[in-house]
C-alpha atoms as a PDB file:
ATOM      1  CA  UNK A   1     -14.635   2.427  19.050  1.00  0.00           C
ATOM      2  CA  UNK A   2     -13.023   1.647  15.530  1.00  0.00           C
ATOM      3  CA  UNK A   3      -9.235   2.281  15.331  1.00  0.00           C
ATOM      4  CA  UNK A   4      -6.928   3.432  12.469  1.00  0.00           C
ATOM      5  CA  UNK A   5      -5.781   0.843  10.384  1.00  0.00           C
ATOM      6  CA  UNK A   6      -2.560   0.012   8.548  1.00  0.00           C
ATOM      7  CA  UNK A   7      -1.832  -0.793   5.197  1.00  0.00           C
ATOM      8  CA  UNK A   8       1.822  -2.306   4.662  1.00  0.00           C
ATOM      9  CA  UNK A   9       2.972  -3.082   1.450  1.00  0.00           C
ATOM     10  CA  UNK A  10       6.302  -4.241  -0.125  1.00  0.00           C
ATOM     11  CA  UNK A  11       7.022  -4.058  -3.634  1.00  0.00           C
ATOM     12  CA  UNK A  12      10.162  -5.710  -5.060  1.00  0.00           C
ATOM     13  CA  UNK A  13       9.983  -3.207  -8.627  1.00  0.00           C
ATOM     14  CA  UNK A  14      10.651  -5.715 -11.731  1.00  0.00           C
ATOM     15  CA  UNK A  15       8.957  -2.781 -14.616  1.00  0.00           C
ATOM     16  CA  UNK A  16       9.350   0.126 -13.419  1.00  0.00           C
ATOM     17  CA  UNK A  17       7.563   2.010 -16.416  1.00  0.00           C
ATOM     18  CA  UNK A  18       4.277  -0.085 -15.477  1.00  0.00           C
ATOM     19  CA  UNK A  19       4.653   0.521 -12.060  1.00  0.00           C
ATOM     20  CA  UNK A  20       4.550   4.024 -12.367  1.00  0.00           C
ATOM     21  CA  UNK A  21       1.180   3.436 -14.411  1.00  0.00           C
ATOM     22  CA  UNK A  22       0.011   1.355 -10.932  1.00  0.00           C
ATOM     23  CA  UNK A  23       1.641   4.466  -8.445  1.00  0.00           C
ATOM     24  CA  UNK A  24      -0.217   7.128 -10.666  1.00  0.00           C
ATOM     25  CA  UNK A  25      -3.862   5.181 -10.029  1.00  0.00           C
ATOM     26  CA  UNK A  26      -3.453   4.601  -6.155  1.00  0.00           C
ATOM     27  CA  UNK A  27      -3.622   7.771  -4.830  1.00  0.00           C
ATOM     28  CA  UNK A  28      -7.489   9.046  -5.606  1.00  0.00           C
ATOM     29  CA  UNK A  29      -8.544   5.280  -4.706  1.00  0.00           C
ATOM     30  CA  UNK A  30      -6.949   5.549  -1.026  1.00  0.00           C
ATOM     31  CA  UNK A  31      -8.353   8.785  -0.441  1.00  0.00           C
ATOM     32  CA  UNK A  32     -11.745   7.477  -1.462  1.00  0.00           C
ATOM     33  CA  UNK A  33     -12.118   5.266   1.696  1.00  0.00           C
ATOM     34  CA  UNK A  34     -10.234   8.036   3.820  1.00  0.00           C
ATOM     35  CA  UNK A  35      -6.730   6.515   3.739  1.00  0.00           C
ATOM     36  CA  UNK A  36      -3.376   8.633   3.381  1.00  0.00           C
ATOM     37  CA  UNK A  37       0.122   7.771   2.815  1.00  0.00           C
ATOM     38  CA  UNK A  38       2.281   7.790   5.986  1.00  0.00           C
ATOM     39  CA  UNK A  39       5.367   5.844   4.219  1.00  0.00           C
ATOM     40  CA  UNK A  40       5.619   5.986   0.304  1.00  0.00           C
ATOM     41  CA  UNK A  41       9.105   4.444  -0.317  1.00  0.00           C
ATOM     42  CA  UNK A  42      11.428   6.198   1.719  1.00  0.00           C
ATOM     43  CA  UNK A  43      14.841   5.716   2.396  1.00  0.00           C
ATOM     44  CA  UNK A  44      15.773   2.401   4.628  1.00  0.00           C
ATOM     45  CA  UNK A  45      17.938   2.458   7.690  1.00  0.00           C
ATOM     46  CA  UNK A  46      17.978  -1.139   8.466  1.00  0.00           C
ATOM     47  CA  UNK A  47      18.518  -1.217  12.083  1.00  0.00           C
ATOM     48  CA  UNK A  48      18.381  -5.528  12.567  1.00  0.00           C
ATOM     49  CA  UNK A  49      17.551  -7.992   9.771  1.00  0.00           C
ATOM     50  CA  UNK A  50      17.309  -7.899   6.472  1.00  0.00           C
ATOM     51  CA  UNK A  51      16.607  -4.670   4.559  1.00  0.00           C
ATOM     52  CA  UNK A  52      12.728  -5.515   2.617  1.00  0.00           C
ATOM     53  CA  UNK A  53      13.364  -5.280  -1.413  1.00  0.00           C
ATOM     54  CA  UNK A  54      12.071  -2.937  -3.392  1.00  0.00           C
ATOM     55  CA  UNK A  55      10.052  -0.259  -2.033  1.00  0.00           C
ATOM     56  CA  UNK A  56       7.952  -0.226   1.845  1.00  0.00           C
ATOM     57  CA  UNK A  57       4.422   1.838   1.837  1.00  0.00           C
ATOM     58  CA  UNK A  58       2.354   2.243   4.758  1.00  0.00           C
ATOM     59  CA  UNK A  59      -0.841   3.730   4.233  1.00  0.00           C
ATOM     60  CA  UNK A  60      -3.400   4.905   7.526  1.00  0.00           C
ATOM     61  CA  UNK A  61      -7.194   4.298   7.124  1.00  0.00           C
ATOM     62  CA  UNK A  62      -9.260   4.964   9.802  1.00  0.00           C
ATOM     63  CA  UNK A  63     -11.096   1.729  10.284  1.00  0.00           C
ATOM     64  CA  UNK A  64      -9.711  -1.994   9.230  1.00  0.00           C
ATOM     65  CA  UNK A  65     -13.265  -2.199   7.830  1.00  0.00           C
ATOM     66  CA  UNK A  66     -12.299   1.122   5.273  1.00  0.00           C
ATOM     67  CA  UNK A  67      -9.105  -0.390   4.537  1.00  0.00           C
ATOM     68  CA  UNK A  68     -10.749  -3.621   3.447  1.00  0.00           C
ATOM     69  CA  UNK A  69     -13.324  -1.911   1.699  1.00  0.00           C
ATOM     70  CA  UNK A  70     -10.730  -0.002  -0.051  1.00  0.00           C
ATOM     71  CA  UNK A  71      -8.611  -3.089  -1.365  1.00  0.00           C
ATOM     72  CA  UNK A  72     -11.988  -4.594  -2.502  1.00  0.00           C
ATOM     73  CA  UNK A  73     -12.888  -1.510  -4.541  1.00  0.00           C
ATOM     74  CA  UNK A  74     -13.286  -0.894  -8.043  1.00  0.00           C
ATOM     75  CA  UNK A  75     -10.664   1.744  -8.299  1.00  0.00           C
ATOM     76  CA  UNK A  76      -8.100  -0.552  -6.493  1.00  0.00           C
ATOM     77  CA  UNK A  77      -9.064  -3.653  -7.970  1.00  0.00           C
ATOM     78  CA  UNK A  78      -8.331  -1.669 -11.274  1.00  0.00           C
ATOM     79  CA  UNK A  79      -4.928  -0.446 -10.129  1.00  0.00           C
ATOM     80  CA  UNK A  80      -4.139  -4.004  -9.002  1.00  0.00           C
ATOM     81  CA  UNK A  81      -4.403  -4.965 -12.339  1.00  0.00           C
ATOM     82  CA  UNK A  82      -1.856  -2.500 -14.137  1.00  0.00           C
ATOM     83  CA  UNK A  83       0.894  -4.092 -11.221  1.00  0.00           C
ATOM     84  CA  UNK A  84       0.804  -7.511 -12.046  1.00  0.00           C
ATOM     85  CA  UNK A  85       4.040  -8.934 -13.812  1.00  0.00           C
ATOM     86  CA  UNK A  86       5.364  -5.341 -12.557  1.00  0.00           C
ATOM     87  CA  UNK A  87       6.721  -6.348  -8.961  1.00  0.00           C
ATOM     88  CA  UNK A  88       6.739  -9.286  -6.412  1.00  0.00           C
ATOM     89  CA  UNK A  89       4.532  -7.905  -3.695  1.00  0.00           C
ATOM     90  CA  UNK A  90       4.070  -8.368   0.176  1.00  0.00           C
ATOM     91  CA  UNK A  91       0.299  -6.297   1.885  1.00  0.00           C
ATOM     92  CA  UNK A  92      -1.404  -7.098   5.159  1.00  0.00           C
ATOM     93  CA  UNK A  93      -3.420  -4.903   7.090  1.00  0.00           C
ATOM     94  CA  UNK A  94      -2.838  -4.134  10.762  1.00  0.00           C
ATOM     95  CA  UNK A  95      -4.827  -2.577  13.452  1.00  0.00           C
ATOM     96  CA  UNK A  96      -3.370   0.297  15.225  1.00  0.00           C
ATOM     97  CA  UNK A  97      -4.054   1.439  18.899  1.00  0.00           C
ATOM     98  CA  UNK A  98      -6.490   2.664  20.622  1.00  0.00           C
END
């Protein structure tokens, strides 16, 4: 039985103008592979540590294989591209429960 999957990301902003460009081409891409936005930079309330830069977005796929396939796509691949020199970036996947 596959299990959702995770998508955390972490995105110290640096341009915000071509940022936006990268926010505006994520959202048809995720739901592509069946993924949706559970966390799309939110308020923080640190409660130990250190407070992440930036902005945290968690994204839900239902399989680690659709999340994969999604970061691999076209569409994101494309997206990707409009971020770079935009923001200093942290994304992992992680597997949820069963």
């Amino acid at each position: 039985m596959e299990v959702a999957a995770f998508v955390i990301y972490q995105a110290e902003v640096l341009d915000p103008v071509q940022y936006e460009k990268y926010k505006a081409k994520t959202p048809a891409s995720i739901a592509a592979y069946g993924g949706r936005f559970i966390v799309r930079g939110g308020e923080i309330d640190v409660l130990e540590g250190e407070a992440p830069l930036g902005r945290t977005v968690v994204v839900e796929f239902p399989s680690m294989r659709a999340a994969r396939e999604w970061y691999a796509s076209d569409a994101y691949t494309e997206a990707k591209a409009l971020r770079e020199g935009a923001v200093r970036t942290r994304a992992y996947i992680v597997d949820g429960v069963e």
